[in-house]
C-alpha atoms as a PDB file:
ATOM      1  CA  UNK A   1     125.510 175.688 126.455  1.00  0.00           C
ATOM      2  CA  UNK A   2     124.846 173.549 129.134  1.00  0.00           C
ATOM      3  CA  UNK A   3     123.582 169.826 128.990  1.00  0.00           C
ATOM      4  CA  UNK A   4     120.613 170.871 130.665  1.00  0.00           C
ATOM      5  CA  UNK A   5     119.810 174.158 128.098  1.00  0.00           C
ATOM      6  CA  UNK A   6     120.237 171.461 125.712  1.00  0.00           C
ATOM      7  CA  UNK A   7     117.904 169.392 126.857  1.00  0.00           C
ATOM      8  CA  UNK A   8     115.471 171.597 127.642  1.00  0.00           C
ATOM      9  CA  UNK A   9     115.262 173.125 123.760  1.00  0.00           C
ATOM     10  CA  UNK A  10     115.228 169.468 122.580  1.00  0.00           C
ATOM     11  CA  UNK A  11     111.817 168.814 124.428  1.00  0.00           C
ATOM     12  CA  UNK A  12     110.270 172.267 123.508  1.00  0.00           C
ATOM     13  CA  UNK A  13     111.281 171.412 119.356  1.00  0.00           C
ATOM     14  CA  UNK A  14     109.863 167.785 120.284  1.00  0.00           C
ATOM     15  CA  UNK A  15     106.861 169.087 121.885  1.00  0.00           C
ATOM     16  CA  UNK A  16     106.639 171.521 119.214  1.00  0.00           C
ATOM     17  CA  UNK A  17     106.176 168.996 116.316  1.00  0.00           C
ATOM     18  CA  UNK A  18     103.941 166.829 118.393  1.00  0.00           C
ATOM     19  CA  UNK A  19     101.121 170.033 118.351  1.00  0.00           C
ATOM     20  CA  UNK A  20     101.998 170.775 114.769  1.00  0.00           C
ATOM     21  CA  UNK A  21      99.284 169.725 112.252  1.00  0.00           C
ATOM     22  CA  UNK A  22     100.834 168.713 109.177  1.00  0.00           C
ATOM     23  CA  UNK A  23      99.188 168.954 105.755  1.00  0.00           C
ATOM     24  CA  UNK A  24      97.169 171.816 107.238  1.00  0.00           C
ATOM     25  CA  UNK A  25      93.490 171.486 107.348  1.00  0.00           C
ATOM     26  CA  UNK A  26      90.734 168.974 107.648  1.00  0.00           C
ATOM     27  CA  UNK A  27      91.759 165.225 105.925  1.00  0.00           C
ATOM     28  CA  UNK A  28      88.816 165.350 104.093  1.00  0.00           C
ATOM     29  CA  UNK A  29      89.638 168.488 101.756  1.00  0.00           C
ATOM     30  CA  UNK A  30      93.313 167.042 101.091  1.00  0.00           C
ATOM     31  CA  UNK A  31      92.869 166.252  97.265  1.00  0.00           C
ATOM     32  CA  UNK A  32      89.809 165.808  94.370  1.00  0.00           C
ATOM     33  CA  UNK A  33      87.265 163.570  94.159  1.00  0.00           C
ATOM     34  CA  UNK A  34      86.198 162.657  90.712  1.00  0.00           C
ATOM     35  CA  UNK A  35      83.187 160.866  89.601  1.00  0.00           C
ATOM     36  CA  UNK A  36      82.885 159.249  86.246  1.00  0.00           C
ATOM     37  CA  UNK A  37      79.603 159.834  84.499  1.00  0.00           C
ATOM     38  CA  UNK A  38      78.669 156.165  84.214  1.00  0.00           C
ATOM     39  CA  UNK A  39      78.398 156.081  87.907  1.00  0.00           C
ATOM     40  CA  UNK A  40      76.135 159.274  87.946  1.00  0.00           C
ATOM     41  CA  UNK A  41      73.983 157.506  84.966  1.00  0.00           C
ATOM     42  CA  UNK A  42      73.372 153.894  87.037  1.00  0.00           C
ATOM     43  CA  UNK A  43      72.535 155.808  90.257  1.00  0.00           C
ATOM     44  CA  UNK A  44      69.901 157.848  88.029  1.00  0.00           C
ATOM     45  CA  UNK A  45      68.786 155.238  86.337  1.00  0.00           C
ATOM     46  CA  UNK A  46      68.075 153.191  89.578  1.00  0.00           C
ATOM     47  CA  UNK A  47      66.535 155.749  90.804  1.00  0.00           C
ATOM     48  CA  UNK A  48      64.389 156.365  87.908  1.00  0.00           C
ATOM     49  CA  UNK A  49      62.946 152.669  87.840  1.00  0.00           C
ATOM     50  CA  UNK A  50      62.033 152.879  91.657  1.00  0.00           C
ATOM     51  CA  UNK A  51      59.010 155.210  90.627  1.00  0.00           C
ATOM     52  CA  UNK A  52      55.927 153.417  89.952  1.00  0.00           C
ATOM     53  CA  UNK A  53      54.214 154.211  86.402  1.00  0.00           C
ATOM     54  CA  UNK A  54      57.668 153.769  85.140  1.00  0.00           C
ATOM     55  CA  UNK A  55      58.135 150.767  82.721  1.00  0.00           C
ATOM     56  CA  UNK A  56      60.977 150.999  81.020  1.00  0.00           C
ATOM     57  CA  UNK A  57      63.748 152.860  80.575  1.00  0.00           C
ATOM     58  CA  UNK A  58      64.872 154.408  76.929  1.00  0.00           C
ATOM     59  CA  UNK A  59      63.603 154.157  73.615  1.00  0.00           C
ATOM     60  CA  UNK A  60      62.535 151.839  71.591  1.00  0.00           C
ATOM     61  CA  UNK A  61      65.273 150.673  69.786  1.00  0.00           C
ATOM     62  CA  UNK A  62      67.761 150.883  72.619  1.00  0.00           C
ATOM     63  CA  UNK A  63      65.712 149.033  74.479  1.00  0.00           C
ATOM     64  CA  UNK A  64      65.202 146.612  71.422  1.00  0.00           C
ATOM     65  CA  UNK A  65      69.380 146.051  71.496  1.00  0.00           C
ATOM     66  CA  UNK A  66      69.413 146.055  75.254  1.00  0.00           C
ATOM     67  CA  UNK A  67      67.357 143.332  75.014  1.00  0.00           C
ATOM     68  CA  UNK A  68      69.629 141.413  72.439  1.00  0.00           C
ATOM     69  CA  UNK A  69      72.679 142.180  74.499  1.00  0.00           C
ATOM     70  CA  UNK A  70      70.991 141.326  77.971  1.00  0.00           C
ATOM     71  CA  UNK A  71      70.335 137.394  76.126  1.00  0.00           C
ATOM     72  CA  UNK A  72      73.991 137.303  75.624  1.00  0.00           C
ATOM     73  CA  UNK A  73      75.805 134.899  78.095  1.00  0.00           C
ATOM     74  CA  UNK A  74      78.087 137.210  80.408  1.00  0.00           C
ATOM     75  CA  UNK A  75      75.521 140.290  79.450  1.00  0.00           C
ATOM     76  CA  UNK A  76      73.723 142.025  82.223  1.00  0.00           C
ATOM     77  CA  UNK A  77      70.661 144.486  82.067  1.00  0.00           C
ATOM     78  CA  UNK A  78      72.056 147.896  81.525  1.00  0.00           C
ATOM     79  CA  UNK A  79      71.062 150.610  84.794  1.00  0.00           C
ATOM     80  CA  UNK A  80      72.168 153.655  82.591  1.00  0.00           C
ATOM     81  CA  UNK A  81      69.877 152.912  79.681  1.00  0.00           C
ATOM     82  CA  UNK A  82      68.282 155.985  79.373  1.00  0.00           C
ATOM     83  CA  UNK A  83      69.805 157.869  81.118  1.00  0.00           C
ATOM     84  CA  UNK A  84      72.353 161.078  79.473  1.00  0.00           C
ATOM     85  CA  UNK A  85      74.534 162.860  82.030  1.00  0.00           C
ATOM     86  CA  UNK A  86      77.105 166.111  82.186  1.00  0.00           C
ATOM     87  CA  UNK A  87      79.273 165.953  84.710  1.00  0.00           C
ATOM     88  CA  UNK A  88      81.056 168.808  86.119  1.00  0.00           C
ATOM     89  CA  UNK A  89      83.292 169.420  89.275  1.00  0.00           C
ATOM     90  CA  UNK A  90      80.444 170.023  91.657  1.00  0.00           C
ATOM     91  CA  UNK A  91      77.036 169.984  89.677  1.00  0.00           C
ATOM     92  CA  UNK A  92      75.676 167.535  87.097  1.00  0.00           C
ATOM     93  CA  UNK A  93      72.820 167.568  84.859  1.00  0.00           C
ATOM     94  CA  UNK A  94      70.839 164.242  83.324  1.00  0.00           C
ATOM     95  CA  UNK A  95      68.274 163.860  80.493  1.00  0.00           C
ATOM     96  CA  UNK A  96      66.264 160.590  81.409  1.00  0.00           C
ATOM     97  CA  UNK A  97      63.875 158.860  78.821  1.00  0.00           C
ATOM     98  CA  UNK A  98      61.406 156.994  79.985  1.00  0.00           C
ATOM     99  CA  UNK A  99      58.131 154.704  79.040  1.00  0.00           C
ATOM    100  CA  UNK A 100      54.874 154.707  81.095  1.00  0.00           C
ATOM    101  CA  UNK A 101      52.539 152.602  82.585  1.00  0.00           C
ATOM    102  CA  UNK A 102      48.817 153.510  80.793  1.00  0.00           C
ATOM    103  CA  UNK A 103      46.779 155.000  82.977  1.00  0.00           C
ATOM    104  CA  UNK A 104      49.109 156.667  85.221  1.00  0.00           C
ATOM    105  CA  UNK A 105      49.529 160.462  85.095  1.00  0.00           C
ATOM    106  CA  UNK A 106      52.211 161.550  83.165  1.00  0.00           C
ATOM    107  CA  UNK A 107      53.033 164.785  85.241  1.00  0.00           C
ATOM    108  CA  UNK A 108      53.057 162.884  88.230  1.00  0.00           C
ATOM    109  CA  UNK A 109      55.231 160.345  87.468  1.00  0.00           C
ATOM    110  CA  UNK A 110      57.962 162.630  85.646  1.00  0.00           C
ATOM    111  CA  UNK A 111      57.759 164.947  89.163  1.00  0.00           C
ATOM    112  CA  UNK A 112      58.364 161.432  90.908  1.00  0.00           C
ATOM    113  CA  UNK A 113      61.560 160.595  89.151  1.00  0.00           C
ATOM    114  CA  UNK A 114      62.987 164.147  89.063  1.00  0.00           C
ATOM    115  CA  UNK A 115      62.570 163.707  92.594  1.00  0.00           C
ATOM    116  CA  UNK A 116      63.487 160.631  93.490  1.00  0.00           C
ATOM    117  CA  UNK A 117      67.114 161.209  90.811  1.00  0.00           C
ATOM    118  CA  UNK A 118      67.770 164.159  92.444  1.00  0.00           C
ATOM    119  CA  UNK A 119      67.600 162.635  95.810  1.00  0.00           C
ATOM    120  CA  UNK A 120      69.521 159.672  95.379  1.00  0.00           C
ATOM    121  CA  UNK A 121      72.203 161.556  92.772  1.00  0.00           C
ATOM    122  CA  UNK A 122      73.163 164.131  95.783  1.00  0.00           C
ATOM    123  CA  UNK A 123      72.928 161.882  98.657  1.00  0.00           C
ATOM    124  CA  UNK A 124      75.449 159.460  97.029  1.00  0.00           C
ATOM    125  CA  UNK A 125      77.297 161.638  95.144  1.00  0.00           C
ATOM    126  CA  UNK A 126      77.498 164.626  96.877  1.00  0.00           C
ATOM    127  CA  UNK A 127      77.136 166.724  93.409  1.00  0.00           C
ATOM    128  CA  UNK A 128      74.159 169.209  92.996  1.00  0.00           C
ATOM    129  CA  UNK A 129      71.858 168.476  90.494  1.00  0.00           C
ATOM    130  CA  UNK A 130      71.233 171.521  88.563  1.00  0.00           C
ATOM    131  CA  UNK A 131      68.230 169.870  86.030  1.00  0.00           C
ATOM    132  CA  UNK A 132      66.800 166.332  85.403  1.00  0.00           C
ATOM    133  CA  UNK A 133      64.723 166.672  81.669  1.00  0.00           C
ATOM    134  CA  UNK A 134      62.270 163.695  81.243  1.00  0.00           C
ATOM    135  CA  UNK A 135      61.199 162.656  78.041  1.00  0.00           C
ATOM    136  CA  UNK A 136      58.729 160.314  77.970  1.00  0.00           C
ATOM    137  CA  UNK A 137      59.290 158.031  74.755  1.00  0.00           C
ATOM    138  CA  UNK A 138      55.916 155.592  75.125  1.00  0.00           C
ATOM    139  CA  UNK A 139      52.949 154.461  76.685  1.00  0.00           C
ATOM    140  CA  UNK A 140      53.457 150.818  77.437  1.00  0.00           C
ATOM    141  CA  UNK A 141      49.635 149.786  76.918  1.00  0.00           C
ATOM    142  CA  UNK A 142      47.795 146.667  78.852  1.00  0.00           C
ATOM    143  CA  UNK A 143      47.795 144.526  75.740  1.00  0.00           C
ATOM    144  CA  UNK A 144      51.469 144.860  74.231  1.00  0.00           C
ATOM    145  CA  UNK A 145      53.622 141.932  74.884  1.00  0.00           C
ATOM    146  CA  UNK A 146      57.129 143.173  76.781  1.00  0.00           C
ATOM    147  CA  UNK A 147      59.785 143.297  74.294  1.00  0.00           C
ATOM    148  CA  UNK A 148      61.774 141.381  77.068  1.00  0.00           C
ATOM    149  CA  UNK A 149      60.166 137.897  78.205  1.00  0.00           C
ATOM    150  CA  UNK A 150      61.330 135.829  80.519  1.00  0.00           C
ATOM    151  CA  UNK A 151      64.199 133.639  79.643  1.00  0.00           C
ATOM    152  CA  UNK A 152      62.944 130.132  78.675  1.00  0.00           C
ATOM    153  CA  UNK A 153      66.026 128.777  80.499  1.00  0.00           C
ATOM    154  CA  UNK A 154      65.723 128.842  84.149  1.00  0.00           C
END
């Protein structure tokens, strides 16, 4: 071979890798994405609190130790409380309990926060959200104290 034949094939296998993708396909679908259900459960729970008519989140008595634990220096309120999730590859489904406002309509309020979850679960997520169940645990009534006052620290 010549010094210009060689030449010649050395740009073609040059400007061969140059046009040659590697790792085939888009970068987006090159590996997994997993999402730990404690992330799905604060986004829900979030989400769940943004609907007016909702008062609290949870029973009774986890809302009784979520109190305890939110007085404890270092302790934050919990988002999740709640809030139940499965979490599968590419669909999740949450069980939400809830307490109500009195006077507000029950059935309007649950549609409100299966809407509002569902919205804010896929949008950030990306998962689909197959079922939200709402159970709603109490009434909170007019004249009942909160089980958390304010701190009398400031």
């Amino acid at each position: 071979m010549t010094d210009m034949t060689q030449s010649t094939e050395v740009e073609q296998q040059t400007q061969l890798r140059k046009t040659t993708k590697r790792g085939g396909g888009d970068p987006a679908t090159r590996g997994r994405t997993t999402i730990a259900d404690g992330v799905v459960e604060k986004i829900a729970g979030l989400a769940a609190r943004d609907v007016l008519g909702v008062h609290a989140m949870g029973s009774g008595l986890s809302r009784t130790f979520g109190a305890v634990r939110d007085r404890v220096p270092g302790g934050s309120k919990s988002a999740s409380r709640g809030v139940k999730v499965e979490v599968g590859e590419v669909q999740t489904a949450l069980d939400l309990e809830i307490v109500v406002d009195y006077g507000v309509s029950i059935s309007d309020v649950a549609k409100a926060v299966r809407e509002n979850v569902i919205a804010a679960v896929e949008r950030m997520t990306g998962l689909e959200v197959v079922e939200v169940n709402v159970a709603v645990s109490d009434v909170k009534l007019p004249e009942e104290e909160d089980e958390e006052p304010e701190p009398r620290l400031q």
